[in-house]
C-alpha atoms as a PDB file:
ATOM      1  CA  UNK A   1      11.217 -38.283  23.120  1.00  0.00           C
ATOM      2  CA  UNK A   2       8.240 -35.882  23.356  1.00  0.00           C
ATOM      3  CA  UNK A   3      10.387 -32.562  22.534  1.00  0.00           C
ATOM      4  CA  UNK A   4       9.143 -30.089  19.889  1.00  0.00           C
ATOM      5  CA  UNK A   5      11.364 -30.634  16.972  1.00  0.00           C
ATOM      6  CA  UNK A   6      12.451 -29.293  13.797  1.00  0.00           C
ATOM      7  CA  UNK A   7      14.543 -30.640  10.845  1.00  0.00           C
ATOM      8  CA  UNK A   8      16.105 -28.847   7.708  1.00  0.00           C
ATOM      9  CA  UNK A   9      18.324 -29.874   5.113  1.00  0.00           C
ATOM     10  CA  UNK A  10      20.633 -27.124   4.219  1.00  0.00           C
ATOM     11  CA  UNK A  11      21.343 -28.776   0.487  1.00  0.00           C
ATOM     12  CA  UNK A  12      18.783 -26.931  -1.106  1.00  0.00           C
ATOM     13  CA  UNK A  13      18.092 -28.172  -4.489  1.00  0.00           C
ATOM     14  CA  UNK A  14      20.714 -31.165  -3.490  1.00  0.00           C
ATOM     15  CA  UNK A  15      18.715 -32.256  -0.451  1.00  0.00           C
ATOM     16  CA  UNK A  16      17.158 -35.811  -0.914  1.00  0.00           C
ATOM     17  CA  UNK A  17      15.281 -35.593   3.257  1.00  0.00           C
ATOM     18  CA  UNK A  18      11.973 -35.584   0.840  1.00  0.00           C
ATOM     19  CA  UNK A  19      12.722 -39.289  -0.693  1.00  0.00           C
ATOM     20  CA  UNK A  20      13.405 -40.425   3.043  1.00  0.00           C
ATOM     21  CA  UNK A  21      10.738 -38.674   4.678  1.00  0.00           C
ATOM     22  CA  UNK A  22       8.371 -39.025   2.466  1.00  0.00           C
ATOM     23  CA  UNK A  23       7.127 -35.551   1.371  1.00  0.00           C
ATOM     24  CA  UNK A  24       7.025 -33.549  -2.076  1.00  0.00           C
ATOM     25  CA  UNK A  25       9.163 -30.100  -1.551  1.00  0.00           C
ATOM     26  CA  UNK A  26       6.532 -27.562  -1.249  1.00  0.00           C
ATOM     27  CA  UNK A  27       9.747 -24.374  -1.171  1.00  0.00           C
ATOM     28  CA  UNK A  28      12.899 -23.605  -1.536  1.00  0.00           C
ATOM     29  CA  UNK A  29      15.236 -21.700   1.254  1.00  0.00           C
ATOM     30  CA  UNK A  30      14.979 -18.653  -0.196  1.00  0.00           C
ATOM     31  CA  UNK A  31      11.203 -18.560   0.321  1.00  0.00           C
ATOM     32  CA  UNK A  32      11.979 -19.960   4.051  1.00  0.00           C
ATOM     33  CA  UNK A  33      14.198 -17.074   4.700  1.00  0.00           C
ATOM     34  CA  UNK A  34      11.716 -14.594   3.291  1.00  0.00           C
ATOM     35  CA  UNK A  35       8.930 -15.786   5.356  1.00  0.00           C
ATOM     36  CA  UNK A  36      10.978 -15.767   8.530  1.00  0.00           C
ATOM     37  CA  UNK A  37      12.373 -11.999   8.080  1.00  0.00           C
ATOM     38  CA  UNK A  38       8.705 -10.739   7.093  1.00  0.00           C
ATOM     39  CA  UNK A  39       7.775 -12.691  10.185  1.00  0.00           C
ATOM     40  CA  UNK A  40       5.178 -14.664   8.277  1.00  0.00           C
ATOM     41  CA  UNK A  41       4.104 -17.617  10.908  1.00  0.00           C
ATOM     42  CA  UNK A  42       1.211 -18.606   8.350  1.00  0.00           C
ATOM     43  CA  UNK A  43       3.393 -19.019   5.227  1.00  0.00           C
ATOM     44  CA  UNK A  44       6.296 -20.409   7.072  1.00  0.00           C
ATOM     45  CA  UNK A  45       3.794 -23.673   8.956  1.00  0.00           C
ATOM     46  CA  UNK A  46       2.424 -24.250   5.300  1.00  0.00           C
ATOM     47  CA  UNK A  47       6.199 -24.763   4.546  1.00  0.00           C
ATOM     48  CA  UNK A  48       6.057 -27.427   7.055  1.00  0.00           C
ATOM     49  CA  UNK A  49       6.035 -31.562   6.501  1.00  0.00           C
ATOM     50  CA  UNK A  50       4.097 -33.178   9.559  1.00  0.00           C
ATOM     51  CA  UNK A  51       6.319 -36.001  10.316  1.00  0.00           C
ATOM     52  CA  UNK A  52       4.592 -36.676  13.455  1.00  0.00           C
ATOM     53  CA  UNK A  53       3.211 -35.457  16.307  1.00  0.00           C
ATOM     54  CA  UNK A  54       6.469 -33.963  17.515  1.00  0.00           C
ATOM     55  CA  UNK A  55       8.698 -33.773  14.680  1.00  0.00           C
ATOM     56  CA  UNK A  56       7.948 -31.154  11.677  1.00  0.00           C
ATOM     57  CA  UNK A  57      10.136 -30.849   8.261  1.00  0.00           C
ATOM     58  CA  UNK A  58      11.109 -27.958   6.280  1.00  0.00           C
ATOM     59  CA  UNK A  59       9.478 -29.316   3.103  1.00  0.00           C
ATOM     60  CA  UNK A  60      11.815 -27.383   1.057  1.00  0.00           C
ATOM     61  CA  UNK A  61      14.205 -29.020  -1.682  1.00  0.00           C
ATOM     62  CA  UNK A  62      12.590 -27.173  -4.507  1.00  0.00           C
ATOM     63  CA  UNK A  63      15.438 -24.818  -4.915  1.00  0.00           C
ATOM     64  CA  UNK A  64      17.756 -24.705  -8.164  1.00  0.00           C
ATOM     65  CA  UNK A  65      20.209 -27.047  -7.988  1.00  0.00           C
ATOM     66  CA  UNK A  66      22.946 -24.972  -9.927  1.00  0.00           C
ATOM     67  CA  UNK A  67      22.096 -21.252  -7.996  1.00  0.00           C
ATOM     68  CA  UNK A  68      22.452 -20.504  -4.766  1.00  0.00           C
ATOM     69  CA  UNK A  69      19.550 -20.566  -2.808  1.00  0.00           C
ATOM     70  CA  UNK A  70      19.814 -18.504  -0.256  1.00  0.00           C
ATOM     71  CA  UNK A  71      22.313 -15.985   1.621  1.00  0.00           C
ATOM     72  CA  UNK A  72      23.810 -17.057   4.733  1.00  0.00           C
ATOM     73  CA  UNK A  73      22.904 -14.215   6.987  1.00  0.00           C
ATOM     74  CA  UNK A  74      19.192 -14.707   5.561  1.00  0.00           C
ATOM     75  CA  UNK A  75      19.523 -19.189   6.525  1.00  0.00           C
ATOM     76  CA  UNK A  76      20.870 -17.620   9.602  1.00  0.00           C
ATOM     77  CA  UNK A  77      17.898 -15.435  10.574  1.00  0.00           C
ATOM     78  CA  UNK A  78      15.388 -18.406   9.173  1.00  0.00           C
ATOM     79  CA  UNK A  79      17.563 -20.573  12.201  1.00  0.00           C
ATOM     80  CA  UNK A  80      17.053 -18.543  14.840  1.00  0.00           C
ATOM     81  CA  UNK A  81      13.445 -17.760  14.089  1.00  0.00           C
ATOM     82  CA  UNK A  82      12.544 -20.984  14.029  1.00  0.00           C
ATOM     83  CA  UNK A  83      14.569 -21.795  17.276  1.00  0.00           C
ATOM     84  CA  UNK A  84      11.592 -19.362  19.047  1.00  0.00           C
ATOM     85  CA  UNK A  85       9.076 -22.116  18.638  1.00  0.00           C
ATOM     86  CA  UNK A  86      11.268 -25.023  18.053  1.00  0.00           C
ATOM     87  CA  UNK A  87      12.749 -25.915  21.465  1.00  0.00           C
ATOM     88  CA  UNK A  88      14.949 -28.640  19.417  1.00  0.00           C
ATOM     89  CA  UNK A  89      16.122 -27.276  15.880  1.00  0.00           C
ATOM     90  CA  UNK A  90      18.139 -30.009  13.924  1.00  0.00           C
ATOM     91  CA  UNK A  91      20.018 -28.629  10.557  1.00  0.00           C
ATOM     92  CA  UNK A  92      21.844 -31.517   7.987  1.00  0.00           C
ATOM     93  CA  UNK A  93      24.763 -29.646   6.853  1.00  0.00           C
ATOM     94  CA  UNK A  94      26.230 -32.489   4.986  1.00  0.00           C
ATOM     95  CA  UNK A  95      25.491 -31.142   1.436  1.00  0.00           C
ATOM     96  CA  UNK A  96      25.322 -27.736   2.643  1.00  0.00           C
ATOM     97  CA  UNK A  97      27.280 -24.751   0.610  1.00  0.00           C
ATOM     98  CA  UNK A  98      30.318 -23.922   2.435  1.00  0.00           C
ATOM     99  CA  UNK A  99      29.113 -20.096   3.489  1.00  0.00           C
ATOM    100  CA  UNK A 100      25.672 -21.937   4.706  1.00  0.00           C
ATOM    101  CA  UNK A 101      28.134 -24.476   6.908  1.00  0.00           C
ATOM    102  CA  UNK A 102      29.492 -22.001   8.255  1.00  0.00           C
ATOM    103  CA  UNK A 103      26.766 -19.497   9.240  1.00  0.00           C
ATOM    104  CA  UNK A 104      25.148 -22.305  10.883  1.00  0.00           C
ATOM    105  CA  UNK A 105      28.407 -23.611  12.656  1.00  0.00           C
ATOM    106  CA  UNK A 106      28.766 -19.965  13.986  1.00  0.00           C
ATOM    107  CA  UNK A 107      25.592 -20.368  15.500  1.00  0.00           C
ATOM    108  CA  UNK A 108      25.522 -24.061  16.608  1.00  0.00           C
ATOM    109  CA  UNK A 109      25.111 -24.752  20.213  1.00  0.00           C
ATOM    110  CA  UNK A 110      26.356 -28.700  19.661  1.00  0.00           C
ATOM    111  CA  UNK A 111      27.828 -30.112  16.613  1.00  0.00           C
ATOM    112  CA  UNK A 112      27.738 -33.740  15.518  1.00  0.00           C
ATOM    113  CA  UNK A 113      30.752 -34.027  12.905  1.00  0.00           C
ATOM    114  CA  UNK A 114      30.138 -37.398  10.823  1.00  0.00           C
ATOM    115  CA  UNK A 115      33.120 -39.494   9.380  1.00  0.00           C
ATOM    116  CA  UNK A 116      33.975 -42.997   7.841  1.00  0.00           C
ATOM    117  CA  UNK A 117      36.489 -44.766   9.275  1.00  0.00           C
ATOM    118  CA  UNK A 118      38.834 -44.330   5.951  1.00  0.00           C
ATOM    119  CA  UNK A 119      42.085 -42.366   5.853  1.00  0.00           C
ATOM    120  CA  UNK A 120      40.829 -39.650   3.089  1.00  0.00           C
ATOM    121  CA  UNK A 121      37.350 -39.048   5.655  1.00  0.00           C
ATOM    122  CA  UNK A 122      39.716 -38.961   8.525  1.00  0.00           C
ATOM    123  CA  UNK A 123      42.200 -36.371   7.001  1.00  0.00           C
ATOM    124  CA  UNK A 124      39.162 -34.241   5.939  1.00  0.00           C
ATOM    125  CA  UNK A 125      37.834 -34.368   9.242  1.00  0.00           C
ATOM    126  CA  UNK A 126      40.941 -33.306  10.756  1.00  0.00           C
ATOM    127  CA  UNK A 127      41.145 -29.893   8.873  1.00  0.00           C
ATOM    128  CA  UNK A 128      37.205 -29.340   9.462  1.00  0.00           C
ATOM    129  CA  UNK A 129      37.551 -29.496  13.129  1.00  0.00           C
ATOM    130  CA  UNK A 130      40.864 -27.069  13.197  1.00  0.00           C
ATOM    131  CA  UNK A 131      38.452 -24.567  11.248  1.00  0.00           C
ATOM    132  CA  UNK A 132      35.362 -25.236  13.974  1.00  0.00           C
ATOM    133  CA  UNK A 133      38.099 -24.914  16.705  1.00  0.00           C
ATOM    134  CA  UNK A 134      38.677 -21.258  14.578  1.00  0.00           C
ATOM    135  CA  UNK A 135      35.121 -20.068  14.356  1.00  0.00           C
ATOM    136  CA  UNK A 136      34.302 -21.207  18.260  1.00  0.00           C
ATOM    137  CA  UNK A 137      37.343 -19.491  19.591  1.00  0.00           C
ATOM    138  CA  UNK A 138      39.629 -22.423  19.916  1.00  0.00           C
ATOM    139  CA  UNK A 139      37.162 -24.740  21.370  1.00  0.00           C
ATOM    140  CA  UNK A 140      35.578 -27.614  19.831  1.00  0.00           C
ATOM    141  CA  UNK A 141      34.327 -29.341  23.331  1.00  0.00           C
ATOM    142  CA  UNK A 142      31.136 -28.818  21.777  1.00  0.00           C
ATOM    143  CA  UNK A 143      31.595 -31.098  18.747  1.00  0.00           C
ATOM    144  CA  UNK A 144      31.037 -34.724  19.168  1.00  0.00           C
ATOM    145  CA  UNK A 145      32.574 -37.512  16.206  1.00  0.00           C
ATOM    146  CA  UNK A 146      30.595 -40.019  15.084  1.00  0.00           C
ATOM    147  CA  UNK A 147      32.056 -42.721  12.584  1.00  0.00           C
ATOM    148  CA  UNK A 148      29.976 -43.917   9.993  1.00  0.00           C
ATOM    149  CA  UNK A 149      29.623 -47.225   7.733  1.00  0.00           C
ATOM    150  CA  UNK A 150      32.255 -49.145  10.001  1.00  0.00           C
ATOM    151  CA  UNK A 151      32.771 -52.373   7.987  1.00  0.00           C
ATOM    152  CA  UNK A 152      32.246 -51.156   4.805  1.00  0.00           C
ATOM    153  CA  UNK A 153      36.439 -52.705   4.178  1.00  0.00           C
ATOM    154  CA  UNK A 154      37.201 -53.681   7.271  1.00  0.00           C
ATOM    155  CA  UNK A 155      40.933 -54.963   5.967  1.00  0.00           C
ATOM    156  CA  UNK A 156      41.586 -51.191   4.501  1.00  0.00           C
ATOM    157  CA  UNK A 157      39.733 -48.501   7.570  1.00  0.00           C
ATOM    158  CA  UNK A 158      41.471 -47.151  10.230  1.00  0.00           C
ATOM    159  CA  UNK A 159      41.502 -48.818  13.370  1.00  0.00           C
ATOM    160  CA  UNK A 160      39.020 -47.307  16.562  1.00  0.00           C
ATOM    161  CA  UNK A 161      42.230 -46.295  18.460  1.00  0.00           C
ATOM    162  CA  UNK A 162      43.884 -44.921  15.831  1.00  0.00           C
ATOM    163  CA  UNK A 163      41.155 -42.975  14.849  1.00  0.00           C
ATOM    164  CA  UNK A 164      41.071 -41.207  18.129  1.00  0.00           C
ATOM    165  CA  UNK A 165      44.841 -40.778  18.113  1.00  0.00           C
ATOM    166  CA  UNK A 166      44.460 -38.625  14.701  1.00  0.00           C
ATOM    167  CA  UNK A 167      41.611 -36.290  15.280  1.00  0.00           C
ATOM    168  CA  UNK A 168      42.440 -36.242  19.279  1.00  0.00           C
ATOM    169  CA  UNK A 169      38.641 -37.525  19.746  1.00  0.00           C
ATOM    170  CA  UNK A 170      37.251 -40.342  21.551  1.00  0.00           C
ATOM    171  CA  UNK A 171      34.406 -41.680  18.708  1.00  0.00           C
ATOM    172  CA  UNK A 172      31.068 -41.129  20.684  1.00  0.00           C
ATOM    173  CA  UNK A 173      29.475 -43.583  18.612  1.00  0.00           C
ATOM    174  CA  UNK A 174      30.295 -46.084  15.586  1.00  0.00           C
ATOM    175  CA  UNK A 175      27.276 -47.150  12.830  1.00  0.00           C
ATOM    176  CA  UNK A 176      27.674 -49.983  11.185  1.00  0.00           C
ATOM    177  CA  UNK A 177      27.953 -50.613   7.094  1.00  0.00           C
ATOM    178  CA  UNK A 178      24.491 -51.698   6.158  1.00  0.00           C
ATOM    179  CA  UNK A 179      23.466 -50.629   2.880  1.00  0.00           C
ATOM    180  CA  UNK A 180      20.193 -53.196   2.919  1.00  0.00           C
ATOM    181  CA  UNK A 181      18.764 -51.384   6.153  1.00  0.00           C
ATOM    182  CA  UNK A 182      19.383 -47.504   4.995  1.00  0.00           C
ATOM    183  CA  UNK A 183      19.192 -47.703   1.810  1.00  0.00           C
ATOM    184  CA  UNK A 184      15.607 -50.326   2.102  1.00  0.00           C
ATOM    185  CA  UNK A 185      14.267 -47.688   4.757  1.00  0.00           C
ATOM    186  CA  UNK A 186      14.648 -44.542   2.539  1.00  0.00           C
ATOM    187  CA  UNK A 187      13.431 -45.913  -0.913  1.00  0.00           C
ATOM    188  CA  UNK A 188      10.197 -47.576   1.043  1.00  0.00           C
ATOM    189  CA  UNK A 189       9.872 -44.414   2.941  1.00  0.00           C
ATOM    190  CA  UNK A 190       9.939 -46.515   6.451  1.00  0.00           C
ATOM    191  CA  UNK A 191      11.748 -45.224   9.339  1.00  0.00           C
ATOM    192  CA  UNK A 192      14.875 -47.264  10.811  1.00  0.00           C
ATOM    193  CA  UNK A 193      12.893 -48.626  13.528  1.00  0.00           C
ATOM    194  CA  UNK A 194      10.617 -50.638  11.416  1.00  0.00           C
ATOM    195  CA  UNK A 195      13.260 -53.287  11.322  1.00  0.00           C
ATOM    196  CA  UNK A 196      15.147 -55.100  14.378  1.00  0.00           C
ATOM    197  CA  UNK A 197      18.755 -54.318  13.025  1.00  0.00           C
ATOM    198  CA  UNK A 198      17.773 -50.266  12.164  1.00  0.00           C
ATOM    199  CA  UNK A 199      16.270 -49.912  15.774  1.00  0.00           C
ATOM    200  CA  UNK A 200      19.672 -51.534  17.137  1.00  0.00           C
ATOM    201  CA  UNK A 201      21.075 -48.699  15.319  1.00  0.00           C
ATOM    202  CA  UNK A 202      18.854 -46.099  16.322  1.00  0.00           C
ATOM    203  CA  UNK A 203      19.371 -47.939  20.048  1.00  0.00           C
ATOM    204  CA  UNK A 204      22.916 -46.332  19.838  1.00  0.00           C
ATOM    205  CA  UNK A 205      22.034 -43.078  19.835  1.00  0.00           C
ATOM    206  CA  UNK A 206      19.022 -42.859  21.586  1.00  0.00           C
ATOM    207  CA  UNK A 207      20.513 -43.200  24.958  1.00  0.00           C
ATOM    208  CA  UNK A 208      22.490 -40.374  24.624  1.00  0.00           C
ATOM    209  CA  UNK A 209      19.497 -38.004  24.053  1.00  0.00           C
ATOM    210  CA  UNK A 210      17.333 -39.443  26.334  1.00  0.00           C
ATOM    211  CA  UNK A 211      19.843 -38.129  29.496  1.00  0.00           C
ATOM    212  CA  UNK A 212      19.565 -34.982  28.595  1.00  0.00           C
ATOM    213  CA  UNK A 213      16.319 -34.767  28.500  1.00  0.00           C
ATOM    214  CA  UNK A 214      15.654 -36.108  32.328  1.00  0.00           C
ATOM    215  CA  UNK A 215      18.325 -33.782  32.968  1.00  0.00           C
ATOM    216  CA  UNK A 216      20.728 -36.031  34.412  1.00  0.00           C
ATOM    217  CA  UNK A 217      24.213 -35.952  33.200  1.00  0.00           C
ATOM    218  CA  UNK A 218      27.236 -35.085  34.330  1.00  0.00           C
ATOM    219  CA  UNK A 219      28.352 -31.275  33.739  1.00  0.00           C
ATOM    220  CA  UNK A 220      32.161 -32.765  32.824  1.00  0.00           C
ATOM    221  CA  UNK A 221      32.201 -33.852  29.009  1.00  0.00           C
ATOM    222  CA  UNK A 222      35.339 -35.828  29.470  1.00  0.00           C
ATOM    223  CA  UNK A 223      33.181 -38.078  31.423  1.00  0.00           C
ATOM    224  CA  UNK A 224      30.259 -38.914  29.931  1.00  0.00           C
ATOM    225  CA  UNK A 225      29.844 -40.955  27.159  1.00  0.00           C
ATOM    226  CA  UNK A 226      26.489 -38.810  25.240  1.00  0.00           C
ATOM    227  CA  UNK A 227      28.400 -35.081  23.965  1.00  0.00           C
ATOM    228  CA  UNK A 228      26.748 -33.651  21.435  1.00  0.00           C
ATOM    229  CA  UNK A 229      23.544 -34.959  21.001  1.00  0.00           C
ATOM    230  CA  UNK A 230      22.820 -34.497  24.893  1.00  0.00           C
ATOM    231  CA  UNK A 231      24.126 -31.446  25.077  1.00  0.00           C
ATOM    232  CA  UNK A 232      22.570 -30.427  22.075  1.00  0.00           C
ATOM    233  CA  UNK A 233      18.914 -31.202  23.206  1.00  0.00           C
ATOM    234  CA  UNK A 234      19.597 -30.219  26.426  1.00  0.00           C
ATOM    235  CA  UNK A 235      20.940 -26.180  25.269  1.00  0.00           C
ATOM    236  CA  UNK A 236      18.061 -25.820  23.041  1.00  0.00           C
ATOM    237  CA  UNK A 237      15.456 -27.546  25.456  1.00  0.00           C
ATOM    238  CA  UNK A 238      16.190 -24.821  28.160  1.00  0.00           C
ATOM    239  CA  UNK A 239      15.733 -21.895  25.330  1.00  0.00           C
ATOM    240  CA  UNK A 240      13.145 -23.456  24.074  1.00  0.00           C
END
């Protein structure tokens, strides 16, 4: 969408963004963090994976997979440095250490929190957004739900409704089960789009961050239909 962006996987020696995106690691976090708080622009851009144009990569993922790789006040500092010349900073906390998920969720203006539409996803969901509700003060309106691999057993997940009943969340978006499309697009290295049913996918979402960025949506979440994403883009555009 022509906005500056950044992406980083929080995993450390667990991240797999290099197998998808189609880079080698060339650091780990720790060495990220370092650069930042030395203030190190040159080492930190060599750090970088050129996705495109618009979108750079922290190419890290060289980090040990059974030590920690770096403190949370130092992944932190390396987030808000990088949110100085990134006006859109992106961070996967999915296989994040728990004091990294939580640093950054301190710091988050817009959280996407991803489920499956099973009951043991669901339940785990429900006790991560109490704690987010904790660390924002008691107010998650800046947390948006996706549901993930609907269909995987449709007879056994938890129906739409009764998923916003649990976790007191309208689902902004659903993605459909389709191991052939992810799971062909990362081990080829292709993006989603390079197929018709991955863009219908990406088609979801797209919508909700193209809004923000011509600046027209509605200032009342409960109704608009985008959440996080929008309001995501749309925080960090303006402090970009």
């Amino acid at each position: 969408l022509g906005q500056k962006t950044i992406l980083m996987d929080a995993a450390g020696g667990w991240s797999t963004l290099s197998v998808g995106m189609g880079f080698e690691p060339l650091t780990n976090l720790h060495e990220a963090a370092r650069a930042a708080a030395n203030n190190d622009k040159d080492t930190l851009a060599r750090m970088f994976f050129s996705a495109s144009d618009k979108l750079s990569v922290l190419a890290s993922g060289s980090d040990s997979m059974l030590e920690t790789s770096v403190q949370p006040a130092a992944y932190e500092e390396l987030v808000e440095y990088l949110m100085k010349s990134f006006p859109v900073v992106l961070v996967d906390l999915s296989a994040a250490i728990p004091s990294l998920k939580r640093a950054v969720l301190s710091i988050a203006h817009e959280l996407v929190l991803v489920t499956t539409p099973t009951l043991t996803s669901l339940r785990a969901a429900r006790t991560l957004m109490q704690e987010i509700k904790l660390i924002h003060g008691g107010d998650i309106s800046n947390t948006d739900l996706i549901v993930n691999m609907e269909g995987l057993i449709p007879s056994k997940e938890v129906p739409k409704k009764d998923i916003a009943a649990a976790l007191e969340m309208t689902p902004t978006v659903t993605v459909p089960f389709d191991p052939k499309i992810f799971v062909g697009a990362e081990n080829e290295g292709k993006k989603l789009t390079s197929n018709k049913g991955g863009a219908e996918i990406i088609d979801r979402l797209l919508p909700v961050a193209q809004r923000v960025l011509s600046d027209n949506r509605s200032e009342d979440r409960s109704n608009e239909s985008g959440g996080v994403i929008e309001q995501f883009l749309n925080k960090l555009v303006k402090k970009g």
